[in-house]
C-alpha atoms as a PDB file:
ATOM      1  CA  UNK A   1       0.000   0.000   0.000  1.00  0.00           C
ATOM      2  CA  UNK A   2       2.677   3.018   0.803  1.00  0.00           C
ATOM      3  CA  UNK A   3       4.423   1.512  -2.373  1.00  0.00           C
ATOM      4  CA  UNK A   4       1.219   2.370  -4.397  1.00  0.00           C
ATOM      5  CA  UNK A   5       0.902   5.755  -2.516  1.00  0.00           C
ATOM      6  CA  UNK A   6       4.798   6.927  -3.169  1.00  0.00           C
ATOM      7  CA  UNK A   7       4.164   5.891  -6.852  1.00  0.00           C
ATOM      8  CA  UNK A   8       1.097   8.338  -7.398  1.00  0.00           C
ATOM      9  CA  UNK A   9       3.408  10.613  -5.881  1.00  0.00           C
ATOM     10  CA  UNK A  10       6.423  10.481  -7.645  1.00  0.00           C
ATOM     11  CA  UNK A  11       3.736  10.122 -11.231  1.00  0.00           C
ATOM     12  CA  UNK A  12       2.115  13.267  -9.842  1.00  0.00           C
ATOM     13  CA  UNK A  13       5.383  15.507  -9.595  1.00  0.00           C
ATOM     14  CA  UNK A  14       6.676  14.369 -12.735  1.00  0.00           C
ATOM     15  CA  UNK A  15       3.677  15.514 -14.125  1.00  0.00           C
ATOM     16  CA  UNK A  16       3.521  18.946 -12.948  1.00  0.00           C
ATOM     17  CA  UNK A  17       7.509  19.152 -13.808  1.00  0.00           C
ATOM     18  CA  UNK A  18       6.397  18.299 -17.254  1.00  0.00           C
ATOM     19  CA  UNK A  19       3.715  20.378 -17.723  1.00  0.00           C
ATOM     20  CA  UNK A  20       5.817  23.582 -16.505  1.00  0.00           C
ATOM     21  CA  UNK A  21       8.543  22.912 -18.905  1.00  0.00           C
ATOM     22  CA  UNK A  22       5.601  22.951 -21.798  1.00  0.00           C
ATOM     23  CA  UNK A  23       4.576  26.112 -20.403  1.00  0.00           C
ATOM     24  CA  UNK A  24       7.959  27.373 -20.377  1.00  0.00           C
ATOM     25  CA  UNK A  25       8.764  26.212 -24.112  1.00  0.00           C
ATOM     26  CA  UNK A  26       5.205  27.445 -25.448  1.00  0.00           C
ATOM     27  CA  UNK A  27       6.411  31.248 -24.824  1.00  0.00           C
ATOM     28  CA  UNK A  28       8.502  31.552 -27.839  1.00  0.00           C
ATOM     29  CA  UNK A  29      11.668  30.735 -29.909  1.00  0.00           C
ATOM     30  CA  UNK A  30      14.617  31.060 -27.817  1.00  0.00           C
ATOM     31  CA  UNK A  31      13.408  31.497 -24.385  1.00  0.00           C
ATOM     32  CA  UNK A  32      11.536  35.292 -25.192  1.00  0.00           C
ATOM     33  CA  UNK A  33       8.893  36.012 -22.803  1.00  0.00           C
ATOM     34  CA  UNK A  34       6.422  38.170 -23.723  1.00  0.00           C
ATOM     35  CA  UNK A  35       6.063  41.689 -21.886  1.00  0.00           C
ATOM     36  CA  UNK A  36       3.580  43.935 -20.950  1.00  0.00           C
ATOM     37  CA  UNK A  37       5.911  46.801 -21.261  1.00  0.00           C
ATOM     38  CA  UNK A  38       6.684  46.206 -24.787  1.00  0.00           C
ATOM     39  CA  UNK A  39       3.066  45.751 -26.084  1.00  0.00           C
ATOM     40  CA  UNK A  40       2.282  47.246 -29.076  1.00  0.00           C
ATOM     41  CA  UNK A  41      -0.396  47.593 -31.731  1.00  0.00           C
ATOM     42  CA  UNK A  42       0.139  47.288 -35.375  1.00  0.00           C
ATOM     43  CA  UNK A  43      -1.851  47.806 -38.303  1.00  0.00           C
ATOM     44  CA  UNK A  44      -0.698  45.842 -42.045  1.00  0.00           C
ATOM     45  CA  UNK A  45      -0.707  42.827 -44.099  1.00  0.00           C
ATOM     46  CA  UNK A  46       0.390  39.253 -44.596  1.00  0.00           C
ATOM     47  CA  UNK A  47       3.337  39.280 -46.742  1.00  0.00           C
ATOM     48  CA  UNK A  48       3.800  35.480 -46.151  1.00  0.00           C
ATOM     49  CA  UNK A  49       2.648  33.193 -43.817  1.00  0.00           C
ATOM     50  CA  UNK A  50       5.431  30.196 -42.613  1.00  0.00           C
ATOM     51  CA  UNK A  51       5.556  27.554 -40.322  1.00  0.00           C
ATOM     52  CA  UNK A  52       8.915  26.912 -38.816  1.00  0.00           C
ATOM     53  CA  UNK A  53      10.396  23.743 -38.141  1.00  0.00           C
ATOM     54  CA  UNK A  54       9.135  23.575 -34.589  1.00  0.00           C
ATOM     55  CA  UNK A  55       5.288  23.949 -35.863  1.00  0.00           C
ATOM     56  CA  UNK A  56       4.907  27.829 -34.825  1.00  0.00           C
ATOM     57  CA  UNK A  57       3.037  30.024 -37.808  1.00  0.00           C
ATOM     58  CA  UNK A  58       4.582  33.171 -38.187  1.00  0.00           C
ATOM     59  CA  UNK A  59       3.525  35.900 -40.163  1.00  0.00           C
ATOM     60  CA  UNK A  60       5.463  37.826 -42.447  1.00  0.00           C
ATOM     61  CA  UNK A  61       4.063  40.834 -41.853  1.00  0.00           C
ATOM     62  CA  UNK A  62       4.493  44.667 -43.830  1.00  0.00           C
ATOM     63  CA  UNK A  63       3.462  48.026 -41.689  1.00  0.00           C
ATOM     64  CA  UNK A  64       3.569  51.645 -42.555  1.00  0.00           C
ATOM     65  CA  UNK A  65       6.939  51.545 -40.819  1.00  0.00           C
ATOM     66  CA  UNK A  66       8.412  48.711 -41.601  1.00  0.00           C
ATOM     67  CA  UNK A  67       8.398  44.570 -42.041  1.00  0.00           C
ATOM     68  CA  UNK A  68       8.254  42.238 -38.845  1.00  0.00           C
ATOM     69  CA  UNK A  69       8.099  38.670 -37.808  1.00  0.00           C
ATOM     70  CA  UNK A  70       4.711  37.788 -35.881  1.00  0.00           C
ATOM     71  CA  UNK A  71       5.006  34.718 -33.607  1.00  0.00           C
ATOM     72  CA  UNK A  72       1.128  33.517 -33.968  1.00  0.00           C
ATOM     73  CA  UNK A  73       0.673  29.878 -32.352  1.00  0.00           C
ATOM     74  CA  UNK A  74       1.672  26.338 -33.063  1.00  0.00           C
ATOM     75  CA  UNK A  75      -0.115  24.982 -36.559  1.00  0.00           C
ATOM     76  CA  UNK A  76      -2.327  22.557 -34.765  1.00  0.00           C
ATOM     77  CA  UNK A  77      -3.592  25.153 -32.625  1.00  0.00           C
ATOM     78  CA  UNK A  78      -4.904  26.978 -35.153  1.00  0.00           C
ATOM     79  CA  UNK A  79      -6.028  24.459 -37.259  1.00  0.00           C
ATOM     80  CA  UNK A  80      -8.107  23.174 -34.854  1.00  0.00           C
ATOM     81  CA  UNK A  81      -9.683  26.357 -34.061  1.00  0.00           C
ATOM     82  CA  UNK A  82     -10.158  26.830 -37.683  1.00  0.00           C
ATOM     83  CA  UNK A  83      -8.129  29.558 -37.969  1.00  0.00           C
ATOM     84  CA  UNK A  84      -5.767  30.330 -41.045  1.00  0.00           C
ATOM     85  CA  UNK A  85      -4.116  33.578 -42.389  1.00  0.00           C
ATOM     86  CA  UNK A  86      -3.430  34.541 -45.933  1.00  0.00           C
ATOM     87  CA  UNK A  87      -1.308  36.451 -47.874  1.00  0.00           C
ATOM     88  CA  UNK A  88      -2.759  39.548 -48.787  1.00  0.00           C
ATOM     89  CA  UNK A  89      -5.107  39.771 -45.420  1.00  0.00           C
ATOM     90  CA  UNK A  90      -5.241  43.083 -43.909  1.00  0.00           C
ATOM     91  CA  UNK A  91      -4.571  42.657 -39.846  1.00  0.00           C
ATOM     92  CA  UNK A  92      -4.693  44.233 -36.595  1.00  0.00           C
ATOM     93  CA  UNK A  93      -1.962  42.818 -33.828  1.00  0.00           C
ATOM     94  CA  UNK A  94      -1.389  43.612 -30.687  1.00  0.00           C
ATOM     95  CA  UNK A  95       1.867  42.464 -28.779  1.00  0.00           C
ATOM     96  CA  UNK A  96       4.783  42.272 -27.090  1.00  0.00           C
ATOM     97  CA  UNK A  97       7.729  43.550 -29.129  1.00  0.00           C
ATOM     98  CA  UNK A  98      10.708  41.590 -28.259  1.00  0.00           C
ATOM     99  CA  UNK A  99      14.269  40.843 -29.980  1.00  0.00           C
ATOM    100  CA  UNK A 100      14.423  37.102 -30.934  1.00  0.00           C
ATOM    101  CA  UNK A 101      18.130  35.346 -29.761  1.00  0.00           C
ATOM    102  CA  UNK A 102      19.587  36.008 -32.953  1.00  0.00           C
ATOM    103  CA  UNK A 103      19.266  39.738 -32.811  1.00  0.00           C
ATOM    104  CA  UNK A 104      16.112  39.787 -34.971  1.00  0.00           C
ATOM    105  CA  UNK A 105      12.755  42.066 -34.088  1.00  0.00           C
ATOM    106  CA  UNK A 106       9.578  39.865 -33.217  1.00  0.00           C
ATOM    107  CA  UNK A 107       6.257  40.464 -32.152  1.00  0.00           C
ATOM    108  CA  UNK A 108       4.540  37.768 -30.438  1.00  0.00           C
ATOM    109  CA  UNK A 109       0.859  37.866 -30.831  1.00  0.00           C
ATOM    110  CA  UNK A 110      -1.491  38.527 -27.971  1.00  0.00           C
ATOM    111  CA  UNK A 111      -4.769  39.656 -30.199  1.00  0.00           C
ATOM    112  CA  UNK A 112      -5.295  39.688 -33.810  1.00  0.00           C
ATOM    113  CA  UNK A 113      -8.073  41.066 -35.595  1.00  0.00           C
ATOM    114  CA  UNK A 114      -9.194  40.644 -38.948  1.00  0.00           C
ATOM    115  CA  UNK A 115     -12.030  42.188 -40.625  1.00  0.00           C
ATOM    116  CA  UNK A 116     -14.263  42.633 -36.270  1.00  0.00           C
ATOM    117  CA  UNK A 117     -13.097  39.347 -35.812  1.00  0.00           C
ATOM    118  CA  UNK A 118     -10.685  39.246 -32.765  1.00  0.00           C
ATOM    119  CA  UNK A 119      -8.680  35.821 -32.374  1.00  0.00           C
ATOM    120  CA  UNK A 120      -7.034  35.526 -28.965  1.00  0.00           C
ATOM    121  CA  UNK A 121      -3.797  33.890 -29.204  1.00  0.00           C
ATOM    122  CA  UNK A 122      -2.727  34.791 -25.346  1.00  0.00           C
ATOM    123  CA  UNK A 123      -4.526  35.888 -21.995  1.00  0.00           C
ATOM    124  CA  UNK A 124      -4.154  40.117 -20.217  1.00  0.00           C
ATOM    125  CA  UNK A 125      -0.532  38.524 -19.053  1.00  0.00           C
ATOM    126  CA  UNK A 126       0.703  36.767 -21.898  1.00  0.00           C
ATOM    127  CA  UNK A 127       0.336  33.534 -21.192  1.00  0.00           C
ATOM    128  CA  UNK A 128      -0.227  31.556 -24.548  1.00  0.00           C
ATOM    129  CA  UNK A 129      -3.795  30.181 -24.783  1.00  0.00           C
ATOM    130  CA  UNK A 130      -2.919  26.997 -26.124  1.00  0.00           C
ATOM    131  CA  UNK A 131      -0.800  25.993 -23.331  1.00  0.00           C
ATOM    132  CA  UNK A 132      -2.896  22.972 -21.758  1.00  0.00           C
ATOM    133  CA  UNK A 133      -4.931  23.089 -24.869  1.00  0.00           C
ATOM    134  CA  UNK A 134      -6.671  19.674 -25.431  1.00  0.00           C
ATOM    135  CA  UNK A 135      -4.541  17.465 -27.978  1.00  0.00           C
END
């Protein structure tokens, strides 16, 4: 019986260990957290839309000022929320505006609209939303 017991409880701390490193690799490519402090809104279009060897979807994305790199969500994510961008779609993004590992700007994507449709791609603190999603 304590055999049993110290089992669930070693299972049950592996588990939490596990799901905190998920929640720690779902922020974004090379450890960037998002940040209030650098949120930002841009107005544009899709350029191009790629998905990275790691199954994130960026967008490729042209401004009045400029291009950037949007960090949306993994493909699955989307795909099962029925959500897909084009090339040519005019968007609204608000995010945080970090510097990727390599020196490169990036915006990771809190809240994208398109056309009065708002897709949520991470909670007030930046948390992604598809962290814990179902699989």
């Amino acid at each position: 019986m304590l055999r049993a017991g110290f089992c669930k409880s070693v299972l049950a701390a592996a588990l939490i260990v596990l799901i905190a490193s998920l929640a720690a690799m779902a922020q974004a490519p090379g450890a960037v957290k998002y940040a209030k402090s650098s949120e930002v809104k841009v107005k544009g279009t899709v350029a191009e839309v790629k998905t990275g060897a790691d199954g994130i979807v960026h967008l490729a994305f042209t401004t009045d000022k400029g291009s950037l790199d949007v960090f949306v969500a993994p493909e699955k994510f989307l795909k099962e929320m029925e959500i897909a961008f084009n090339k040519g779609d005019a968007l609204e993004i608000v995010g945080s505006q970090v510097t990727a590992a390599d020196g490169t700007p990036l915006l990771l994507a809190r809240e994208i609209t398109r056309a009065g449709d708002t897709m949520l791609m991470r909670d007030d603190q930046g948390k992604p939303v598809w962290v814990g999603w179902p699989k």
